[in-house]
Protein backbone atom coordinates (compact mmCIF):
# COMPACT_ATOMS: atom_id res chain seq x y z
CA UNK A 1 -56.81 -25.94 -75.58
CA UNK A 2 -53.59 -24.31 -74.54
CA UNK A 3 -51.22 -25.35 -71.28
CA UNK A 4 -49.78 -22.10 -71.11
CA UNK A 5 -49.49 -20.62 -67.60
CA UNK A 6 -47.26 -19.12 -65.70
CA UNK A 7 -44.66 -20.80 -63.52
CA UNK A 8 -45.95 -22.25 -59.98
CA UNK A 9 -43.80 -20.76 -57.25
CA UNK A 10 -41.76 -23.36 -55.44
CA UNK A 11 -43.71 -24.45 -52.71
CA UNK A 12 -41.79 -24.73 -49.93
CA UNK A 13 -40.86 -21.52 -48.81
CA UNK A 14 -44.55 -20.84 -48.40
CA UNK A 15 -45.20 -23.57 -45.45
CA UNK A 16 -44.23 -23.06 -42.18
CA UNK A 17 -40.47 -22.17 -41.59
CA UNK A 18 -38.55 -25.41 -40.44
CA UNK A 19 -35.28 -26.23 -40.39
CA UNK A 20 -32.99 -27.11 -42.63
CA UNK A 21 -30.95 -30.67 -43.50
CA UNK A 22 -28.71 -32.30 -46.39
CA UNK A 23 -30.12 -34.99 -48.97
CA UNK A 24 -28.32 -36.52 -51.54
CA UNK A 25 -29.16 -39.10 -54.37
CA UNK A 26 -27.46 -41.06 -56.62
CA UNK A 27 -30.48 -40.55 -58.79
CA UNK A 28 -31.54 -37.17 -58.74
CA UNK A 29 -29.46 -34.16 -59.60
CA UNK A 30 -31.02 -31.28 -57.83
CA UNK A 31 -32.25 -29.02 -60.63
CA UNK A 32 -31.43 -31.28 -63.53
CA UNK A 33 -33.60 -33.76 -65.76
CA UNK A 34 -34.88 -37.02 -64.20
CA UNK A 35 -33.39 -40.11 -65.14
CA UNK A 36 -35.61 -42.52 -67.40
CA UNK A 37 -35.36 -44.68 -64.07
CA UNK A 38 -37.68 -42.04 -62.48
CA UNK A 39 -40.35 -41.54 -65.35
CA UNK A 40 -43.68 -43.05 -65.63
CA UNK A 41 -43.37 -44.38 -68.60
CA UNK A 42 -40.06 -45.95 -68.67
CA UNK A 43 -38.74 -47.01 -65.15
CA UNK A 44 -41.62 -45.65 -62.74
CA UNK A 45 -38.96 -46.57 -59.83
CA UNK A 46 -38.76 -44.03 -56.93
CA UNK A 47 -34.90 -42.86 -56.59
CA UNK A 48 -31.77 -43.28 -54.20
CA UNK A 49 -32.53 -40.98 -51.24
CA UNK A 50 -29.82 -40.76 -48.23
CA UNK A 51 -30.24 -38.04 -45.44
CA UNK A 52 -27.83 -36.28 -42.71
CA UNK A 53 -28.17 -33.78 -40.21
CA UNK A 54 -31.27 -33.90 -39.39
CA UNK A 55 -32.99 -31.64 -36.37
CA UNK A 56 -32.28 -33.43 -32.51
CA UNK A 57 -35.78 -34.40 -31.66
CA UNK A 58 -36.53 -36.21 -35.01
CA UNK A 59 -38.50 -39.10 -34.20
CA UNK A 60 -38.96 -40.46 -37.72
CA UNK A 61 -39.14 -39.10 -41.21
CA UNK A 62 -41.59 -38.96 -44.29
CA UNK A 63 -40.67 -38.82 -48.02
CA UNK A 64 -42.70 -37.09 -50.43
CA UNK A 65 -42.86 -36.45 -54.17
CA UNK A 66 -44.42 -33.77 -55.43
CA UNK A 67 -44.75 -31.89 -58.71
CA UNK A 68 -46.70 -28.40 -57.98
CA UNK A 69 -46.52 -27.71 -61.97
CA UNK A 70 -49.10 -29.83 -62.96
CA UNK A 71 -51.66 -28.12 -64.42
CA UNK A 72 -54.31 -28.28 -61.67
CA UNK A 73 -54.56 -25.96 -58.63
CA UNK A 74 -53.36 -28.76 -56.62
CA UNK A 75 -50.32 -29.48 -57.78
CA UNK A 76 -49.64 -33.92 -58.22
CA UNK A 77 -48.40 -36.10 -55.15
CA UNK A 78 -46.38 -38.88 -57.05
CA UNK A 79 -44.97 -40.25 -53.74
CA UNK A 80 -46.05 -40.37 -50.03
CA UNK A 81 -43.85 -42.62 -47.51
CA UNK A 82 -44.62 -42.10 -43.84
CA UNK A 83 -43.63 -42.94 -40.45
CA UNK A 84 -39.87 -44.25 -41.66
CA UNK A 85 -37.99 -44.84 -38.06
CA UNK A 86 -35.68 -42.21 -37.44
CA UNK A 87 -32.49 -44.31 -37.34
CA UNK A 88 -33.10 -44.40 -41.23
CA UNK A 89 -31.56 -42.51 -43.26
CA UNK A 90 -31.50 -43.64 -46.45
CA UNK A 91 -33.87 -45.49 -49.27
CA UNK A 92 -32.73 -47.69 -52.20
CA UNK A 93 -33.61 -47.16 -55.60
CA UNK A 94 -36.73 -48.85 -55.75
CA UNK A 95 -38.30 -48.75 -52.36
CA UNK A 96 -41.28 -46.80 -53.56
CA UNK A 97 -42.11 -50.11 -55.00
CA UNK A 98 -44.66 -50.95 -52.15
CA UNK A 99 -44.80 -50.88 -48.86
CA UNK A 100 -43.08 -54.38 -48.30
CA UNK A 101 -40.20 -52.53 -50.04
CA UNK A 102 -40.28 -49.89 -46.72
CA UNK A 103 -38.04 -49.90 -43.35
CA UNK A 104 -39.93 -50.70 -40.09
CA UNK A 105 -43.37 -49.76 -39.75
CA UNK A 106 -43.28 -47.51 -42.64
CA UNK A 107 -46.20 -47.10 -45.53
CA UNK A 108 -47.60 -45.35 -48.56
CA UNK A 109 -50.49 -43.14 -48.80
CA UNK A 110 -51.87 -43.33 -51.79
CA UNK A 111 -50.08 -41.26 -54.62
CA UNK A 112 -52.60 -38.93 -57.26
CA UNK A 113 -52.74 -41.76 -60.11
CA UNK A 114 -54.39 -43.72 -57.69
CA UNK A 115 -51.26 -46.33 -56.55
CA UNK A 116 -50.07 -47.32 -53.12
CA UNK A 117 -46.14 -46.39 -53.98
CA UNK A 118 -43.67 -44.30 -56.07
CA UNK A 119 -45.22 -43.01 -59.56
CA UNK A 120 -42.96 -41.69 -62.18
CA UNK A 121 -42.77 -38.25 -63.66
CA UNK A 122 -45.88 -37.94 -66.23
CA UNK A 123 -46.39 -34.36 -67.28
CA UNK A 124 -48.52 -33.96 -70.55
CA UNK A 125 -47.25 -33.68 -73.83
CA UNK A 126 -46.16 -30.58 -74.92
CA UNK A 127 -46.85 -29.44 -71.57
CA UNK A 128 -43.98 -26.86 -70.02
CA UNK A 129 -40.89 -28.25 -67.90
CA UNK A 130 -42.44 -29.64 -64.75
CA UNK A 131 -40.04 -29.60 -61.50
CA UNK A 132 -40.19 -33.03 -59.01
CA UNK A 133 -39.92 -32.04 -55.64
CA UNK A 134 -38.41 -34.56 -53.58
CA UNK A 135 -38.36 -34.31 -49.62
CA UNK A 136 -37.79 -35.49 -46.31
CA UNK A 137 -39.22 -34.16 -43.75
CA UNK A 138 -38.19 -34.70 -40.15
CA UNK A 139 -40.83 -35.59 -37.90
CA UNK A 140 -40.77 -34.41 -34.30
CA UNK A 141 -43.23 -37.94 -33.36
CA UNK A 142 -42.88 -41.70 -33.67
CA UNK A 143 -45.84 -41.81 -36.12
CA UNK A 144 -47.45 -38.87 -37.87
CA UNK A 145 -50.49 -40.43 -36.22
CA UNK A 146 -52.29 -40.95 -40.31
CA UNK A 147 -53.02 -44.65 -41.68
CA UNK A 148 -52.76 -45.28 -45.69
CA UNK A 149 -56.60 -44.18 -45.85
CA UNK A 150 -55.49 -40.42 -45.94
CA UNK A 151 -54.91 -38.77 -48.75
CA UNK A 152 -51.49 -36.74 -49.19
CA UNK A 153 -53.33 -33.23 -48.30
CA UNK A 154 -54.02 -34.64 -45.06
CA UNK A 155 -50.40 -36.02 -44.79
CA UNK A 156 -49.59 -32.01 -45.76
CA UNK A 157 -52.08 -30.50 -43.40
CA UNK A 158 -50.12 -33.27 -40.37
CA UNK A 159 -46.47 -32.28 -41.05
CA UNK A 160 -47.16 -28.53 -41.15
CA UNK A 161 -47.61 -29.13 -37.29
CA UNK A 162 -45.47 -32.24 -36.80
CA UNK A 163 -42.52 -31.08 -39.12
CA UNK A 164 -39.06 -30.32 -37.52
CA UNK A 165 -36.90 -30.20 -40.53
CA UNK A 166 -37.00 -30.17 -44.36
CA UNK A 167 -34.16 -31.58 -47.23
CA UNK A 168 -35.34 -31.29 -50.65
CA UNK A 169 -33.95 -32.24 -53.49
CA UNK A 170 -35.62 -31.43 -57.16
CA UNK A 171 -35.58 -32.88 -60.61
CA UNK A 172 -37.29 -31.83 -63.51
CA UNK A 173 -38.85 -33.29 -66.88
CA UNK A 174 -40.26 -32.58 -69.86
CA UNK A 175 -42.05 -34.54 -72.45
């Protein structure tokens, strides 16, 4: 059987328009190959994150992972933080680890391996370079108004209503 496909468009210029903010990581070099820090198989630990200018109005954030080259229609949600207060604006290396590891009130929804928390890049051997979307998105409510039974699709099909601003930052790997 053969992975060959075409590219998956970048997803984010096909969800509702929303504005736009700055995020930075020590970790993550937009555009460039993940560190081993951030692959499955070697560190599995979620990066640095730190956020300015957000939209006035945000009310509290959520920080998502997600690689739409996978080769499923639905793409693969490796990370899913929600409700972080809004006076946050940054995560440590590592605070994907669990929910203990999250500011405030703040939790994971379950990622698509199955975990509560940050799972590394794991695209399949041989497969074509996969691109690790990593965002914040400014919420314009205290709580997206979700618990940690939802899956990520629901946490998508919430922000596309709830979402005031977007800063994304990508990385990419290959096996």
């Amino acid at each position: 059987m053969s992975l060959d496909r075409p590219v998956t468009p970048d997803p984010y210029p096909l969800l509702p328009s929303a504005a736009s903010f700055s995020v930075t990581s020590s970790d993550v070099t937009d555009g460039q190959p993940l560190k081993d820090d951030q692959v499955n198989e070697f560190g599995d630990t979620s990066p640095q994150l730190s956020w300015s200018g957000a939209p006035e109005g945000t009310k509290s954030y959520v920080v998502t992972c997600f690689d739409p080259d996978a080769p499923i229609v639905s793409g693969f949600w490796h990370w899913v933080a929600v409700d972080i207060p809004a006076d946050v604006t940054e995560l440590a290396a590592g605070a994907g680890g669990s929910d203990d590891s999250l500011p405030g009130s703040a939790f994971h929804v379950r990622n698509d391996g199955g975990g509560f928390g940050y799972m590394g890049a794991a695209p399949p051997a041989g497969d074509q370079v996969h691109r690790y979307f990593y965002v914040v998105h400014a919420v314009g409510e205290d709580s997206l108004g979700v618990d940690s039974s939802v899956s990520p699709a629901v946490v998508g099909f919430n922000l596309a209503f709830k979402t005031l601003g977007r800063a994304i930052i990508h990385g990419t790997y290959q096996h």
